[in-house]
Protein backbone atom coordinates (compact mmCIF):
# COMPACT_ATOMS: atom_id res chain seq x y z
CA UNK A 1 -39.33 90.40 40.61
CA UNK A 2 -37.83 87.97 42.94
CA UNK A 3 -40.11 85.59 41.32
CA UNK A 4 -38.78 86.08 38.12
CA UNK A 5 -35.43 85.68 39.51
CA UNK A 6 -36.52 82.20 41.21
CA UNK A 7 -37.69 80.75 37.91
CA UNK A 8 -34.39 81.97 35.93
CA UNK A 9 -32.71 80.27 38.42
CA UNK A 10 -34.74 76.87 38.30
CA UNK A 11 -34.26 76.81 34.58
CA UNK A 12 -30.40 77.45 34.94
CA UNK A 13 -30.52 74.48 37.19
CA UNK A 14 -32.46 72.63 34.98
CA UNK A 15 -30.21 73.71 31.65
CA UNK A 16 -27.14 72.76 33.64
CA UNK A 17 -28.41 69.12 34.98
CA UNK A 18 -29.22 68.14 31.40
CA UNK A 19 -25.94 68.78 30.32
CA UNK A 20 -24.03 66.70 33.17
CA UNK A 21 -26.61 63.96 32.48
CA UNK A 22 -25.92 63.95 28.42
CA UNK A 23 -21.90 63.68 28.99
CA UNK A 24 -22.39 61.50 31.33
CA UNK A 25 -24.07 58.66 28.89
CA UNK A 26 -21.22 59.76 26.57
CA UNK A 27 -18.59 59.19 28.84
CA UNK A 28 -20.07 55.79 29.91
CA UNK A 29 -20.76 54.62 26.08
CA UNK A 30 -17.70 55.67 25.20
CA UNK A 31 -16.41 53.24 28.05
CA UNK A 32 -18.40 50.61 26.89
CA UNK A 33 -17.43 50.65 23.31
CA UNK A 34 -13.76 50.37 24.54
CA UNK A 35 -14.35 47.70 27.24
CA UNK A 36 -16.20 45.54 24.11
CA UNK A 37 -13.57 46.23 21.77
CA UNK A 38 -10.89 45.64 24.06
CA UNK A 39 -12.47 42.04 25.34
CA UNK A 40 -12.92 41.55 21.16
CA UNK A 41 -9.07 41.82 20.79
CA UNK A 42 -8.66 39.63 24.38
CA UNK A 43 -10.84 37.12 22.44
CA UNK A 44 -9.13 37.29 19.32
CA UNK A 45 -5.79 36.76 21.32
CA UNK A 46 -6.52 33.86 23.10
CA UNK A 47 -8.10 32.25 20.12
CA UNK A 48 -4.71 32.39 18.50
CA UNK A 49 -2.70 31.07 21.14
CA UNK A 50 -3.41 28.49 24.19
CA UNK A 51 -3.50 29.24 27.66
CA UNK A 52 0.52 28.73 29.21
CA UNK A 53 1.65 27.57 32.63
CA UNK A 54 4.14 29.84 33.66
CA UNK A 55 7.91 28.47 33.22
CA UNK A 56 8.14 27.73 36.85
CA UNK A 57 5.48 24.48 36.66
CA UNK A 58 8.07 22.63 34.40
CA UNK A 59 10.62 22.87 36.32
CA UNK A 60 10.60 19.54 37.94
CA UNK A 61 8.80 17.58 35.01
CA UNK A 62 8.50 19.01 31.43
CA UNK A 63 5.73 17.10 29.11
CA UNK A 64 4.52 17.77 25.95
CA UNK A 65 1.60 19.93 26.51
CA UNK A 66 2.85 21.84 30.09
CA UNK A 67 6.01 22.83 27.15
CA UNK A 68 3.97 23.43 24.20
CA UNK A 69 1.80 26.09 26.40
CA UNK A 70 4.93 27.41 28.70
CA UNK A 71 5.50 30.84 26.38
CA UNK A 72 3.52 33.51 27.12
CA UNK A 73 1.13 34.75 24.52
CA UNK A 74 3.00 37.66 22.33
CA UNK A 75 0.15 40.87 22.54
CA UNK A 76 -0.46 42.19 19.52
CA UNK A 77 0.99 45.33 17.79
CA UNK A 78 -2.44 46.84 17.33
CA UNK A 79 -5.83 45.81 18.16
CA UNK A 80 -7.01 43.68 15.49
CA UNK A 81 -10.40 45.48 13.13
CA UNK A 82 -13.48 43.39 12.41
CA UNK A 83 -12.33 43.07 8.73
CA UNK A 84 -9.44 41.38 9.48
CA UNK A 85 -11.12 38.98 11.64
CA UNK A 86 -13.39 38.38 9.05
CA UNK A 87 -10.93 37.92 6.38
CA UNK A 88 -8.99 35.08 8.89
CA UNK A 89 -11.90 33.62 8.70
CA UNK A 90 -12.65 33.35 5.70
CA UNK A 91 -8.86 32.16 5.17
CA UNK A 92 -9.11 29.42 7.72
CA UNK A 93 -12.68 28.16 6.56
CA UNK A 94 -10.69 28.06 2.76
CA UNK A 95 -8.27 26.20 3.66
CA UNK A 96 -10.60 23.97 5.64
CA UNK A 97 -12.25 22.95 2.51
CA UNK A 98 -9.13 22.67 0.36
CA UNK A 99 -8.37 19.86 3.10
CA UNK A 100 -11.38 18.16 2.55
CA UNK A 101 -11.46 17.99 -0.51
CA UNK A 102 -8.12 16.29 -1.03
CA UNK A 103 -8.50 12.93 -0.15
CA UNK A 104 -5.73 11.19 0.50
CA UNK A 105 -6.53 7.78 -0.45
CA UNK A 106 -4.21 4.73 -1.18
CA UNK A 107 -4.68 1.81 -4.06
CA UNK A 108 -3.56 -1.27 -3.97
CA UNK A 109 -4.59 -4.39 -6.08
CA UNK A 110 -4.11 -7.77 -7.50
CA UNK A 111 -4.35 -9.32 -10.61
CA UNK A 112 -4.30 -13.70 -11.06
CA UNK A 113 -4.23 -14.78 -14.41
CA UNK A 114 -2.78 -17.60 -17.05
CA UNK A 115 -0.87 -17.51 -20.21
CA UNK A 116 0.64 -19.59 -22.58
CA UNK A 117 3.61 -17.77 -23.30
CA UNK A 118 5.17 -17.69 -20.20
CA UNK A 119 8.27 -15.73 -21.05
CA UNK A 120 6.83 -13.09 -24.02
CA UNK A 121 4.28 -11.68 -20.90
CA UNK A 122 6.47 -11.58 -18.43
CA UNK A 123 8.64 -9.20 -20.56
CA UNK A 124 5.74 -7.39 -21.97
CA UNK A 125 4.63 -6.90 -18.06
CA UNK A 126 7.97 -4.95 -17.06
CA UNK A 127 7.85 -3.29 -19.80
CA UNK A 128 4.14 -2.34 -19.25
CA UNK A 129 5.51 -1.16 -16.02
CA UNK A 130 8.90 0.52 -17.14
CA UNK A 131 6.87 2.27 -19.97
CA UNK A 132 3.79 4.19 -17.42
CA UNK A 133 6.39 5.06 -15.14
CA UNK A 134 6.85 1.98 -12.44
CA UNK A 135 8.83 -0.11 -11.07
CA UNK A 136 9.55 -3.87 -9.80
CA UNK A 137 9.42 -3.88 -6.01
CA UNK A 138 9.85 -7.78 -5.77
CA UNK A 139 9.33 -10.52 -7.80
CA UNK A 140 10.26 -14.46 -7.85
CA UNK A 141 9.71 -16.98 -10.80
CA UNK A 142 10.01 -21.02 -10.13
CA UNK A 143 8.27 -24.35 -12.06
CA UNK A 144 8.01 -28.10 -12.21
CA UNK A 145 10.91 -30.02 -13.44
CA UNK A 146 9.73 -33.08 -15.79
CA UNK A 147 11.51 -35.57 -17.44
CA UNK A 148 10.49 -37.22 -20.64
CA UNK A 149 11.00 -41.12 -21.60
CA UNK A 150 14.06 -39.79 -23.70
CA UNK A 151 16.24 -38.55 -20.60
CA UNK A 152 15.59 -34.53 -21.31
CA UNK A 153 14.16 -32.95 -18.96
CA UNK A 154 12.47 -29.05 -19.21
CA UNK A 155 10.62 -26.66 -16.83
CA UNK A 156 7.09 -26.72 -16.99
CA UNK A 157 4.21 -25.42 -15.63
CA UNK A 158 6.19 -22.15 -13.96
CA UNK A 159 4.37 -19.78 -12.46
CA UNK A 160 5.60 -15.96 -11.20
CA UNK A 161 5.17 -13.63 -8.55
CA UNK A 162 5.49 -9.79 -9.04
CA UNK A 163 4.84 -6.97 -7.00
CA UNK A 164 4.98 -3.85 -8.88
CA UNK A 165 4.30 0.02 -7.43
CA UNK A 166 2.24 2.08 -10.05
CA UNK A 167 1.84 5.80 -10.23
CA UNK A 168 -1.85 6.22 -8.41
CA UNK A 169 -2.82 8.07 -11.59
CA UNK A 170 -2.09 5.09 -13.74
CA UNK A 171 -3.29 2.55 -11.38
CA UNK A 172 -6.64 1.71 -13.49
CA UNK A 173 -5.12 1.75 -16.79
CA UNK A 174 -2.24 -0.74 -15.59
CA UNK A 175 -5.04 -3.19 -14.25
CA UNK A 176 -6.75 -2.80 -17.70
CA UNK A 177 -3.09 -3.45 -19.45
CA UNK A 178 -2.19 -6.46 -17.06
CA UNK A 179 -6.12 -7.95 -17.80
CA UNK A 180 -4.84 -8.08 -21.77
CA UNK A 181 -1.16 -9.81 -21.10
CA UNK A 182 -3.06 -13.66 -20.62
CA UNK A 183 -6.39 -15.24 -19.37
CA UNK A 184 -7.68 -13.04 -16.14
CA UNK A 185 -8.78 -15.59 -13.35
CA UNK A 186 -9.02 -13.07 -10.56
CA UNK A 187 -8.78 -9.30 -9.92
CA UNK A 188 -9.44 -7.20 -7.26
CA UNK A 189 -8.35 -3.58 -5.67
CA UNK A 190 -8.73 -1.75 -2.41
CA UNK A 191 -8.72 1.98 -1.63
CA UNK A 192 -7.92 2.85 1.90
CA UNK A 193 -8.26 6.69 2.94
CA UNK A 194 -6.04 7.98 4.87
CA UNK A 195 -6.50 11.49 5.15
CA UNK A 196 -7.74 11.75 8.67
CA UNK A 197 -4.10 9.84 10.01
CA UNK A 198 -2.06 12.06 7.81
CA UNK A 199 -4.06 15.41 9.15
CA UNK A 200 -3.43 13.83 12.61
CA UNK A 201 0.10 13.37 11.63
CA UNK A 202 0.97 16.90 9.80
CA UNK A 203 -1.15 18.26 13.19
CA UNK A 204 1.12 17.08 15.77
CA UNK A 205 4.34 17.65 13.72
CA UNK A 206 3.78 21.00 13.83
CA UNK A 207 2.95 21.27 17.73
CA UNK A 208 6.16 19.22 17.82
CA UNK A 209 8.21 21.91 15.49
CA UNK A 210 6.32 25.05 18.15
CA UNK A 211 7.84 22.65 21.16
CA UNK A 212 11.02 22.38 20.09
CA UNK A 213 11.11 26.19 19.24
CA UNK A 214 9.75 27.13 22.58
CA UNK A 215 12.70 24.44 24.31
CA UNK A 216 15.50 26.26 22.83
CA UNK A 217 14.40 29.78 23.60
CA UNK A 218 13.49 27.89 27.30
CA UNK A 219 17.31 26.86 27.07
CA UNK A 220 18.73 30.01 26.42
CA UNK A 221 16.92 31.76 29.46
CA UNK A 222 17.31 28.98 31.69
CA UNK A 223 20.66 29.37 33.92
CA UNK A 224 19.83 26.76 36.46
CA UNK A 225 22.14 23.42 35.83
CA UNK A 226 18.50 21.18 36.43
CA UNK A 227 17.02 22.54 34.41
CA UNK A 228 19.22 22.43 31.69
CA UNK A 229 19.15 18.83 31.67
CA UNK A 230 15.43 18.41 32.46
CA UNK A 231 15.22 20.37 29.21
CA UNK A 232 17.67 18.57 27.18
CA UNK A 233 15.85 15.90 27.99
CA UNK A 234 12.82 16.94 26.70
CA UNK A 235 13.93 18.24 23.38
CA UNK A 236 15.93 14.87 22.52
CA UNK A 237 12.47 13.56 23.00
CA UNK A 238 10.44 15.78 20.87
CA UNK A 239 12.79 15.62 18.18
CA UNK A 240 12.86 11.82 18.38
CA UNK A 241 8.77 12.20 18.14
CA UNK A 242 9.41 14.72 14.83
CA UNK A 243 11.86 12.34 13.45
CA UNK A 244 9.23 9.00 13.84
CA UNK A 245 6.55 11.57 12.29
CA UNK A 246 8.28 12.71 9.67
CA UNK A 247 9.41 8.91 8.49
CA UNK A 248 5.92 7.84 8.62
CA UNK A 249 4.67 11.01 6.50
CA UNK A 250 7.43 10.09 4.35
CA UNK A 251 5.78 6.71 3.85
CA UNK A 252 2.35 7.45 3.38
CA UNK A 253 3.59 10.11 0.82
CA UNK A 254 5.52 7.10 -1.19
CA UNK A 255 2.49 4.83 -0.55
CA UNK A 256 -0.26 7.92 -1.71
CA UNK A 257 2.45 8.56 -4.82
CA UNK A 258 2.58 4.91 -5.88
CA UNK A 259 0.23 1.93 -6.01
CA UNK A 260 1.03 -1.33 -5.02
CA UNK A 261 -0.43 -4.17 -7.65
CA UNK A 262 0.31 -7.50 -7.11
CA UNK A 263 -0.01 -9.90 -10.04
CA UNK A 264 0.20 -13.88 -9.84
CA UNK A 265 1.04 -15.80 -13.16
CA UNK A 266 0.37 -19.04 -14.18
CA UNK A 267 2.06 -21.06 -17.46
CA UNK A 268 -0.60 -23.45 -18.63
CA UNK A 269 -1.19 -25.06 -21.87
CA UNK A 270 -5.03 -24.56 -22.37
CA UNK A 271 -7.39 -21.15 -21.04
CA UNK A 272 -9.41 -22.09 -18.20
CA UNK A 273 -12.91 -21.05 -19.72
CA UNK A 274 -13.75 -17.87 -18.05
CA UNK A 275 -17.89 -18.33 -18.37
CA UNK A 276 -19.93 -22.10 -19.31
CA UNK A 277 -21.43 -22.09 -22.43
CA UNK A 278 -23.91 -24.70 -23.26
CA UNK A 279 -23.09 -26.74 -25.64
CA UNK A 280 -24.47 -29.14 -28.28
CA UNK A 281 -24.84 -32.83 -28.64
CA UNK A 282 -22.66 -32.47 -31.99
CA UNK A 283 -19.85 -30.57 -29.99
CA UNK A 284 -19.72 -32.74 -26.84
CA UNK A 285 -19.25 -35.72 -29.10
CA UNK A 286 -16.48 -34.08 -31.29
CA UNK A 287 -14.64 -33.29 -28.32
CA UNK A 288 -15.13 -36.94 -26.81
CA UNK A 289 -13.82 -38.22 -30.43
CA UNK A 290 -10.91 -35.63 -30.76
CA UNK A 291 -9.99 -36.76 -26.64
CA UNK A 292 -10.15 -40.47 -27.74
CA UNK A 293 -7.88 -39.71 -30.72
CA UNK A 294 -5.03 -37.43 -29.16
CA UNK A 295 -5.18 -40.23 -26.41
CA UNK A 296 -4.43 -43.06 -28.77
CA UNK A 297 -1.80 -41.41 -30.30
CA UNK A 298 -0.92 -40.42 -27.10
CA UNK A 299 -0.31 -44.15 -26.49
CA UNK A 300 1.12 -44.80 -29.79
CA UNK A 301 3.70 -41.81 -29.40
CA UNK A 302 4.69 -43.28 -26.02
CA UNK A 303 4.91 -46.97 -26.75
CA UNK A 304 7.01 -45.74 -29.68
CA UNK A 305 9.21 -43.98 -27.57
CA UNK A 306 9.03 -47.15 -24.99
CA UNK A 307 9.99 -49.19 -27.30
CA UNK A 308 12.81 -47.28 -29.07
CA UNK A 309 14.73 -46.93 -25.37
CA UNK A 310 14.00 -50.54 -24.36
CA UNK A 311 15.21 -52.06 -28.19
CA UNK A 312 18.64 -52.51 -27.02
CA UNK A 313 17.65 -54.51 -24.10
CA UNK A 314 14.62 -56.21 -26.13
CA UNK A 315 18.10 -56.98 -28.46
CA UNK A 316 20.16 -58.74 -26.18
CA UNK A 317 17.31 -60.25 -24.32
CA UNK A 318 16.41 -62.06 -27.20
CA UNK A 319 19.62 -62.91 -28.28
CA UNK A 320 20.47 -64.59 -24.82
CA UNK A 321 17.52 -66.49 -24.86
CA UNK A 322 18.00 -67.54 -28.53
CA UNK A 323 21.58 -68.91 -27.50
CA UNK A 324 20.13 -70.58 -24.40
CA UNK A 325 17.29 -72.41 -26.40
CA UNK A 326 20.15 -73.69 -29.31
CA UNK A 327 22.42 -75.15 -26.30
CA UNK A 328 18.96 -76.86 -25.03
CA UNK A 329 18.18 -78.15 -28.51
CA UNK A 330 22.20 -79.20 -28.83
CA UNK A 331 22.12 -81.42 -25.25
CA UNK A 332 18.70 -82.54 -25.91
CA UNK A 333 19.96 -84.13 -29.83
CA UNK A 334 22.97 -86.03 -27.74
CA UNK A 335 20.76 -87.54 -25.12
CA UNK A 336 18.54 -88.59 -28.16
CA UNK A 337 21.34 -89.71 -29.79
CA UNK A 338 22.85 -91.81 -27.00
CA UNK A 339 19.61 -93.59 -26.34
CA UNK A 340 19.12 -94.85 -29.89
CA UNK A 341 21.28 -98.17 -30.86
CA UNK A 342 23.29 -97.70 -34.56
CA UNK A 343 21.29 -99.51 -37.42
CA UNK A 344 24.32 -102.11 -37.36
CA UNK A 345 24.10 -103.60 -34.22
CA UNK A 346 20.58 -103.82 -35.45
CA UNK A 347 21.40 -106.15 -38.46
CA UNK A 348 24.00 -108.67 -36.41
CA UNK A 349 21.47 -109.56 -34.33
């Protein structure tokens, strides 16, 4: 009997241990599953926001990255789920890749080329550019001045200098326009990326924007008269910094929006042959007799013209020296005259 009892009571002990043991691995799993999720949302926290100094560091000397960490990090509402972790991934990673993949490039090019109506391409250019959507950033226009054996004088051989800024979507079809308006001696065009410095740029604008933010709540907190100033101070810098940012993003976005083409203009009278050709016998000796001619009547056309401007000078010239040889001929008859005896005397004697 008692040894009934004494194994009742060894299995009660035995029913009773198990128990304790299996809420105990509860209790501590349950612990565990907090402690991980809680350390999750601790993770998930600082991930979103930077470490911070506490207010007191910048109290003597405030600098860019002591203010843009001085808040304290806001906790969360509610712990954040694995789903929505996942899904801010997957939004960050997006926009990643949106980022990549637009470039942010800038064109710029230059076109050299000749034409033989000087003043029919230079309106057809700004009209090329007027039409696309352009405009004339600079341009200049100057020539030779010659003067002729007949006292006019023109401009010749001018030449022009334009700088023009092209919507980057029509930047190849304006080279391909400019390339028709004459004789093309020289092209070229340059694409410089500049995605990485405008990133950089949009990156630290907006750490600027979060500094200034995190100033003026600093400001309204702050009752101490130093540091007050100390963070005036600081915010007329940072918004100095967004100002020069913001300019420069303004550039790039005028520079990225338009391309700059720069086309040089020559006035000649005859194409520069782009490309050699050989030629014949038979056409190397035409040329040589069609130089020789248009030089001889070259000449002739200019001795013409010499001779038509010099006539009244030729004129009195001659007259002068036909009045000078008749009082020659005169003096030299009455010395002739003089020296002869009459045919009287002649006959007395």
């Amino acid at each position: 009997m008692n040894r009934n009892r004494l194994l009742a009571l060894l299995l009660t002990v035995l029913l009773v241990l198990g128990a304790l043991t299996g809420c105990s691995a509860t209790s501590q799993a349950a612990d565990t599953a907090t402690s991980t999720e809680s350390n999750s949302a601790s993770v998930t926290t600082d991930a979103a926001m930077p470490d911070m100094p506490s207010a007191s560091e910048e109290y003597f000397g405030i600098t860019s990255d002591t203010v843009a960490e001085s808040a304290p990090a806001e906790t969360p509402e509610s712990e954040p789920t694995g789903e929505s972790e996942i899904t801010g991934e997957s939004e960050i990673t997006g926009e990643t890749d949106a980022a990549t993949l637009s470039e942010k490039i800038i064109y710029t090019g230059s076109v050299s080329l000749q034409t033989t109506a000087f003043d029919e391409t230079l309106a057809a250019l700004e009209a090329t550019v007027a039409e696309i959507g352009g405009f004339v950033e600079s341009s200049s226009v100057s020539g030779n001045t010659r003067t002729y054996s007949d006292g006019t004088t023109a401009v010749v051989d001018r030449w022009a200098y334009y700088t023009v800024r092209i919507p980057a979507d029509q930047f190849s079809s304006f080279l391909t326009a400019a390339g028709n308006l004459g004789n093309v001696t020289n092209t070229s065009r340059d694409a410089q990326n500049v995605t990485s410095q405008y990133t950089d740029y949009e990156a630290r604008l907006e750490s600027l924007n979060i500094q200034e933010e995190r100033l003026l709540a600093m400001l309204e907190e702050s009752g101490d008269l130093e540091s007050l100033i100390t963070l005036e101070s600081r915010l007329s810098e940072v918004r100095y910094e967004i100002e020069s940012i913001e300019r420069n993003l303004r550039n790039l976005d005028q520079k990225l929006a338009y391309s700059t083409v720069n086309l040089d203009i020559c006035e000649v009278e005859v194409y520069t042959p782009v490309a050699s050709a050989q030629r014949t016998f038979g056409e190397k000796l035409s040329d040589a007799f069609a130089d020789g001619w248009n030089g001889f009547v070259g000449f002739c056309s200019d001795f013409v013209l010499w001779f038509a401007s010099a006539l009244p000078g030729l004129v009195l010239f001659a007259a002068v020296v036909a009045a000078a040889v008749l009082v020659v001929l005169r003096i030299a008859r009455r010395r002739e005259a003089k020296r002869t005896p009459p045919p009287e005397d002649e006959e007395k004697k």
